[in-house]
Protein backbone atom coordinates (compact mmCIF):
# COMPACT_ATOMS: atom_id res chain seq x y z
CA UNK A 1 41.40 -28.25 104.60
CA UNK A 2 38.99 -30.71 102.46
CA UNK A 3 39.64 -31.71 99.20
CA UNK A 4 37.08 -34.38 97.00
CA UNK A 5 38.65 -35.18 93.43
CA UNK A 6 36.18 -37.49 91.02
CA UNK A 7 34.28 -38.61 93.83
CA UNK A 8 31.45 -41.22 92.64
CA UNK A 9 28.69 -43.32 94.93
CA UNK A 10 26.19 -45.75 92.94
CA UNK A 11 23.66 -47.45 95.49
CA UNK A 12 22.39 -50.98 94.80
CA UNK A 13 19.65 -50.64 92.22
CA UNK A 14 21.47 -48.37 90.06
CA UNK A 15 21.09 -44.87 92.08
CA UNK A 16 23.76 -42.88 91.25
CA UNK A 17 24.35 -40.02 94.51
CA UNK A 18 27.73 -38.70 93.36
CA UNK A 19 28.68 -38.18 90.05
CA UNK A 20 32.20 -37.47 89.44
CA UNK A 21 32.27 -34.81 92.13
CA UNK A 22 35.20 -32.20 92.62
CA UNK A 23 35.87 -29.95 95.22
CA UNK A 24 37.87 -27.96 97.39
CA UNK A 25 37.29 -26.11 100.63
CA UNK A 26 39.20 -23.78 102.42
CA UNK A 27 40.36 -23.70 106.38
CA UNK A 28 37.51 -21.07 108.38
CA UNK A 29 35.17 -21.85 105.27
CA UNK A 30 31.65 -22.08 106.63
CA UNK A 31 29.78 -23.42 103.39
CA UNK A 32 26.30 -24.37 102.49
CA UNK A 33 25.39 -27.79 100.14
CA UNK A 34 21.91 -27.26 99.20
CA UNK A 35 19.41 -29.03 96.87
CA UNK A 36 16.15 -31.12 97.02
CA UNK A 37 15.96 -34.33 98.59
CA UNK A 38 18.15 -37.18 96.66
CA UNK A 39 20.91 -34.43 95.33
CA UNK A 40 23.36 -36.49 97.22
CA UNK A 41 24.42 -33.64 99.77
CA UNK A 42 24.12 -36.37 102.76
CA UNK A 43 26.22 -38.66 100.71
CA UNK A 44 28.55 -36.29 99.90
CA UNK A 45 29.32 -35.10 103.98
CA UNK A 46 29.63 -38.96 104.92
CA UNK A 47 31.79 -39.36 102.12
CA UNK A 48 34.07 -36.47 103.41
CA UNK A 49 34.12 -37.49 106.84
CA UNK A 50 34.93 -41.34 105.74
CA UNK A 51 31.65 -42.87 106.93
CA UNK A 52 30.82 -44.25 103.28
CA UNK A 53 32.94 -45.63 100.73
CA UNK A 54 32.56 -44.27 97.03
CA UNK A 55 32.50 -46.04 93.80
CA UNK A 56 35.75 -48.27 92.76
CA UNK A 57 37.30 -45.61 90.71
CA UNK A 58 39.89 -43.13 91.05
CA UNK A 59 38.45 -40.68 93.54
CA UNK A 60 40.23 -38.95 96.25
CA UNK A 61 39.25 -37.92 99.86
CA UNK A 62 41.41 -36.00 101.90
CA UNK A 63 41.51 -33.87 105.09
CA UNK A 64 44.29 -31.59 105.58
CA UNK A 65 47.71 -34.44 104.73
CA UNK A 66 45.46 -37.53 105.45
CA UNK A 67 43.53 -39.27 103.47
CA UNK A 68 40.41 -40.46 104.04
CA UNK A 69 39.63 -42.69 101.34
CA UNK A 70 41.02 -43.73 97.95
CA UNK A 71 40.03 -45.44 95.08
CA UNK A 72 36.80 -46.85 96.58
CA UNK A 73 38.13 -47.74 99.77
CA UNK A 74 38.88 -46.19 103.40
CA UNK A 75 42.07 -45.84 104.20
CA UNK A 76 43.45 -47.77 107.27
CA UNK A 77 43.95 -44.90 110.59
CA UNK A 78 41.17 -42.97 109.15
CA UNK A 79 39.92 -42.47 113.00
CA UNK A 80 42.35 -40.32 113.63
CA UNK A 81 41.15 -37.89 111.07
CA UNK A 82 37.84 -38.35 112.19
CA UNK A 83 39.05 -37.12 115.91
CA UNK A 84 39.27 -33.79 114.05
CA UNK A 85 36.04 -34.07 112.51
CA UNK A 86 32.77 -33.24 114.29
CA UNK A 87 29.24 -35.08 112.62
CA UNK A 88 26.27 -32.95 113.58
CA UNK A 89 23.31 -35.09 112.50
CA UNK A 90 19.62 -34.26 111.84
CA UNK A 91 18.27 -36.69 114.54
CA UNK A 92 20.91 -35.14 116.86
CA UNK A 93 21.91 -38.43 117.75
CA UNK A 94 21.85 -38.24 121.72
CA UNK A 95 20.78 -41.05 124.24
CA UNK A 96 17.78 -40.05 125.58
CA UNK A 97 18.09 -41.36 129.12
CA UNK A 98 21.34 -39.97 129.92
CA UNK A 99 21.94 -36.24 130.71
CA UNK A 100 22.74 -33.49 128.18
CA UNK A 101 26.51 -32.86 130.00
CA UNK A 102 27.23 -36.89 129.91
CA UNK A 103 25.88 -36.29 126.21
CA UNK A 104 27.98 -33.73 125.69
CA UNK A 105 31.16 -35.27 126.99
CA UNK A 106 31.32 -38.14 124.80
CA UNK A 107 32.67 -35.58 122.33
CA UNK A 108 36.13 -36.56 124.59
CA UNK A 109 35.97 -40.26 123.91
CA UNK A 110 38.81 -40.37 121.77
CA UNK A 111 41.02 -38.78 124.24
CA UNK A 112 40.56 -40.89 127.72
CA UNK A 113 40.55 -44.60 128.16
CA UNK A 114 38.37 -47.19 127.76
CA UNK A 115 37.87 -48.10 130.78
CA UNK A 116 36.60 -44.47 131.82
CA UNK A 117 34.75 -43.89 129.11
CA UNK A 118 32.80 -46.89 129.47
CA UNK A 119 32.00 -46.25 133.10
CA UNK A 120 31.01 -42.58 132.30
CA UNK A 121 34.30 -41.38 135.07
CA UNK A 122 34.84 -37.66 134.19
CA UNK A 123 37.32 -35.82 135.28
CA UNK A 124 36.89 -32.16 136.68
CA UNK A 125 38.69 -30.96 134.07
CA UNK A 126 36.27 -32.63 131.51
CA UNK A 127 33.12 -31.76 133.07
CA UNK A 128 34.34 -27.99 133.44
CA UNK A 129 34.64 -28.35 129.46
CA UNK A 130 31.81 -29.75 128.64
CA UNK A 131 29.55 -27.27 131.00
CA UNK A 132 31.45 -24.36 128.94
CA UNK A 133 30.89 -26.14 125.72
CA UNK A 134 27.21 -25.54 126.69
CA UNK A 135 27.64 -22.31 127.50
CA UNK A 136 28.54 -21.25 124.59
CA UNK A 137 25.76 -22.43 122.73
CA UNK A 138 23.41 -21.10 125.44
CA UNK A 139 21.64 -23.97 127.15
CA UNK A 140 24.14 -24.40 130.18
CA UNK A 141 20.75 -24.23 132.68
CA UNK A 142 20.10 -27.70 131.04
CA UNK A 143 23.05 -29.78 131.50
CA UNK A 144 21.50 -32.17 134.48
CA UNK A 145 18.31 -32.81 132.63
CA UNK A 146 18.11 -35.79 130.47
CA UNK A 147 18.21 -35.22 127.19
CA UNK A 148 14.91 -36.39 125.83
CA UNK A 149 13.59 -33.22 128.07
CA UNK A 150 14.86 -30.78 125.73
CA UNK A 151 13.22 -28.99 123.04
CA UNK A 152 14.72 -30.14 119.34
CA UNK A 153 16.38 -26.99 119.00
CA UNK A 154 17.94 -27.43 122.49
CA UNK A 155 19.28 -30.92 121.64
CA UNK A 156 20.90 -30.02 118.35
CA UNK A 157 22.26 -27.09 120.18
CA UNK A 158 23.84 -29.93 122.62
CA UNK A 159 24.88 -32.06 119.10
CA UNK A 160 27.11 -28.99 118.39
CA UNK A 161 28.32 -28.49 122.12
CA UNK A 162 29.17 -32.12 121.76
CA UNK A 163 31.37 -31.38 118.59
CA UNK A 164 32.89 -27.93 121.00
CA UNK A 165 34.32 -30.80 123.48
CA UNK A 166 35.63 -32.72 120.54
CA UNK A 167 37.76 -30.19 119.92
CA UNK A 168 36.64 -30.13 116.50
CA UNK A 169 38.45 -28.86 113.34
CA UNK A 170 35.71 -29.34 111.08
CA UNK A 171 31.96 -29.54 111.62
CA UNK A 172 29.71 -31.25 108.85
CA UNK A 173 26.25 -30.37 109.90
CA UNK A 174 23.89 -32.56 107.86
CA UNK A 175 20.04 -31.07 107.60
CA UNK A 176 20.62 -30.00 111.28
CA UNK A 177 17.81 -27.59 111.13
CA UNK A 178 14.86 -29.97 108.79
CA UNK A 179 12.66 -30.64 111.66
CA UNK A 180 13.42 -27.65 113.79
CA UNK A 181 10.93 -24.12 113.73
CA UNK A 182 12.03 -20.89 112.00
CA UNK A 183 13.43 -19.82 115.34
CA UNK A 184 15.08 -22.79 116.57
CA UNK A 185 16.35 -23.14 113.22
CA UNK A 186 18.13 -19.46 113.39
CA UNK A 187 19.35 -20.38 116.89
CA UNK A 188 21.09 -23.28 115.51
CA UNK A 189 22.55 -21.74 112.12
CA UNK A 190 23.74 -18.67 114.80
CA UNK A 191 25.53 -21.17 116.77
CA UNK A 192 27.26 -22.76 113.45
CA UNK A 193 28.36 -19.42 112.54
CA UNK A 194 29.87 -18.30 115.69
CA UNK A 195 31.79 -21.40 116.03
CA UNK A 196 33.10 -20.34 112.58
CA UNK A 197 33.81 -16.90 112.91
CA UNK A 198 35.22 -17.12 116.68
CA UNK A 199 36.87 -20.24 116.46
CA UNK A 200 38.00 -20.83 113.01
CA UNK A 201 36.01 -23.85 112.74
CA UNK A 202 35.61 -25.00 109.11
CA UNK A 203 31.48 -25.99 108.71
CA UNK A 204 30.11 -27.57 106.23
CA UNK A 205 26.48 -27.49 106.17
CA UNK A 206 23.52 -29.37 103.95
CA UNK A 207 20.07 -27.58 103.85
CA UNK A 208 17.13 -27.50 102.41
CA UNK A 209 16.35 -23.87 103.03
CA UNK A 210 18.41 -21.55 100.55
CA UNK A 211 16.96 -18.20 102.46
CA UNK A 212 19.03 -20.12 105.51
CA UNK A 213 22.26 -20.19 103.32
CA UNK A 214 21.90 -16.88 102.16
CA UNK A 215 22.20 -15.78 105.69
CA UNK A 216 25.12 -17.86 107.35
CA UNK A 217 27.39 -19.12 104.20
CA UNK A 218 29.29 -16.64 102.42
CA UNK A 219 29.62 -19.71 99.68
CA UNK A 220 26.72 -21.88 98.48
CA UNK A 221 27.51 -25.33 96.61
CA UNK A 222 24.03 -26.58 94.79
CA UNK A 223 24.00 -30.12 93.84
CA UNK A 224 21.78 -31.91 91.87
CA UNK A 225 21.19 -35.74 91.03
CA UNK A 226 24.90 -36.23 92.38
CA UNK A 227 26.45 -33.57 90.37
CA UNK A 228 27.51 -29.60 90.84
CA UNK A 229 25.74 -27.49 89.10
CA UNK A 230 26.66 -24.09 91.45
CA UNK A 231 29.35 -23.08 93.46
CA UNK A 232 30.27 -19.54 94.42
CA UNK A 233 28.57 -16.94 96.85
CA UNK A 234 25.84 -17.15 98.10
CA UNK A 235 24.86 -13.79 97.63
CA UNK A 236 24.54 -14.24 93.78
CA UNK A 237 21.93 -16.60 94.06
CA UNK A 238 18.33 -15.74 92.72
CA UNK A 239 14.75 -17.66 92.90
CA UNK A 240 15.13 -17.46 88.87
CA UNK A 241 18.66 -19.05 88.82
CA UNK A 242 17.49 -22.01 91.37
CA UNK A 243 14.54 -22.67 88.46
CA UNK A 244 16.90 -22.21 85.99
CA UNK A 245 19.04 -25.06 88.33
CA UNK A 246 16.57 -27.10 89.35
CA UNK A 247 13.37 -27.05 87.18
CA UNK A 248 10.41 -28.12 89.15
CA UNK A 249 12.34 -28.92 92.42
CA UNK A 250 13.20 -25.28 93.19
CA UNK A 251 10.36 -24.98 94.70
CA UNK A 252 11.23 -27.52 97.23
CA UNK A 253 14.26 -25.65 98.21
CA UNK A 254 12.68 -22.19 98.27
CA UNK A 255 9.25 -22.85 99.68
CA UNK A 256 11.19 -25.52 102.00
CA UNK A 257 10.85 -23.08 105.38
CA UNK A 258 7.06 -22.77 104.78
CA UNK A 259 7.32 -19.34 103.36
CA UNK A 260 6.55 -18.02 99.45
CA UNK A 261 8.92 -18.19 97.32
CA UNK A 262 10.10 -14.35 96.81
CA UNK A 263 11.03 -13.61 92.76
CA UNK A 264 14.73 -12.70 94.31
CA UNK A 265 15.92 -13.30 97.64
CA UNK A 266 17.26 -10.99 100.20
CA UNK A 267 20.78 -10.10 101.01
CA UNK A 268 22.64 -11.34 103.62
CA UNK A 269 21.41 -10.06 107.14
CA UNK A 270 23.42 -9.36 110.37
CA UNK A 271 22.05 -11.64 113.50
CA UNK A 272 22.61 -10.69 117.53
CA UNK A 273 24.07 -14.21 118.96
CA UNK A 274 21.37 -16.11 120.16
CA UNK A 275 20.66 -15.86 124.10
């Protein structure tokens, strides 16, 4: 489904975010990126999803046959790959003023005209969609309210609905749970992982909270300063190998919900859909 080969991004100044990065992932993957803050897992998705260009050199980007970008640059028609690619971001990235359904619909823009788009005309068809869309992610009760009403949990929650009208292939969720509560947060990993498991829906997901990972991502990638340095299940992870990893900045990632770090951390736990 997603495939990264050599991909490197140096920032002005001389920040390196990606260093020579490799990777694969498979179609129904739901996957975790995790490190501290500056491992480059933002970079990374908006590398993927061909918001960001990398480094001159001869990296690869590609999303099923298309590619995204090559050798530095982003290939020409890369919006229709992105049509297949849903951005959930951690500011949610809704218009406050307008309502959570109109919200939600603009996951449709790529598929009706101009002209309706711009003048907000839905069909019945569309709105019917888009009031399932939030449904299924369990804040359907809301969709008249404006969306500066809702709770931060509710309006990521309408982010992924959003990405459910799209229609979606791939989701890269980036820190879509930093500023939310412990249960907000669950309610919004829960959602992820049903899209994923019911749908097929490849997710990619950055976080800062490896207990979070452990939970809803078979496979865990940890990156740090731009490079690799773990990929395989999540369920092998340890608070010793993450200080092994990271040194100092484990703590960050393990203390990063506000909890003590445990010496190992728990297996993966079964969780009831969220209401």
């Amino acid at each position: 489904m997603i495939k990264i080969d050599g991909l490197s991004k140096t920032f002005r100044g001389g920040f390196q975010a990606l260093d020579n990065v490799s990777l694969s992932f498979a179609p129904g993957e739901m996957v975790a990126l995790i490190g501290a803050s500056g491992s480059g897992k933002s970079t990374l998705l908006r590398h993927i999803s061909g918001l960001m260009a990398g480094d001159a050199t001869a990296s690869h980007v590609t999303i099923g046959n298309r590619t995204v970008q090559r050798n530095g640059a982003i290939v020409r028609g890369v919006r229709a790959v992105r049509a297949n690619v849903g951005f959930v971001f951690q500011q949610f990235n809704l218009v406050g003023r307008l309502p959570v359904l109109t919200n939600v619909l603009s996951g449709g823009l790529s598929r009706m005209p101009l002209w309706r788009s711009c003048l907000k005309q839905f069909t019945k068809d569309e709105k019917a969609l888009g009031l399932e869309a939030l449904a299924r992610v369990g804040i359907a009760h809301h969709a008249y309210k404006r969306a500066s009403a809702l709770s931060g949990g509710q309006q990521q929650r309408a982010a992924i609905a959003r990405t459910i009208v799209q229609k979606a292939k791939i989701i890269l969720a980036d820190e879509p749970i930093a500023s939310l509560d412990p249960e907000s947060a669950r309610r919004v990993m829960q959602t992820l992982a049903d899209l994923n498991r019911q749908d097929g829906t490849t997710v990619l997901v950055s976080l800062h909270q490896v207990e979070f990972a452990q939970r809803f991502c078979p496979r865990t990638i940890a990156l740090s300063h731009g490079s690799v340095v773990y990929d395989g299940p999540s369920s092998a992870l340890t608070a010793q190998m993450l200080r092994e990893l990271y040194g100092a900045e484990a703590d960050e990632i393990l203390n990063a919900a506000g909890t003590p770090a445990p010496s190992g951390l728990l297996p993966l736990p079964t969780f009831a859909a969220a209401a």
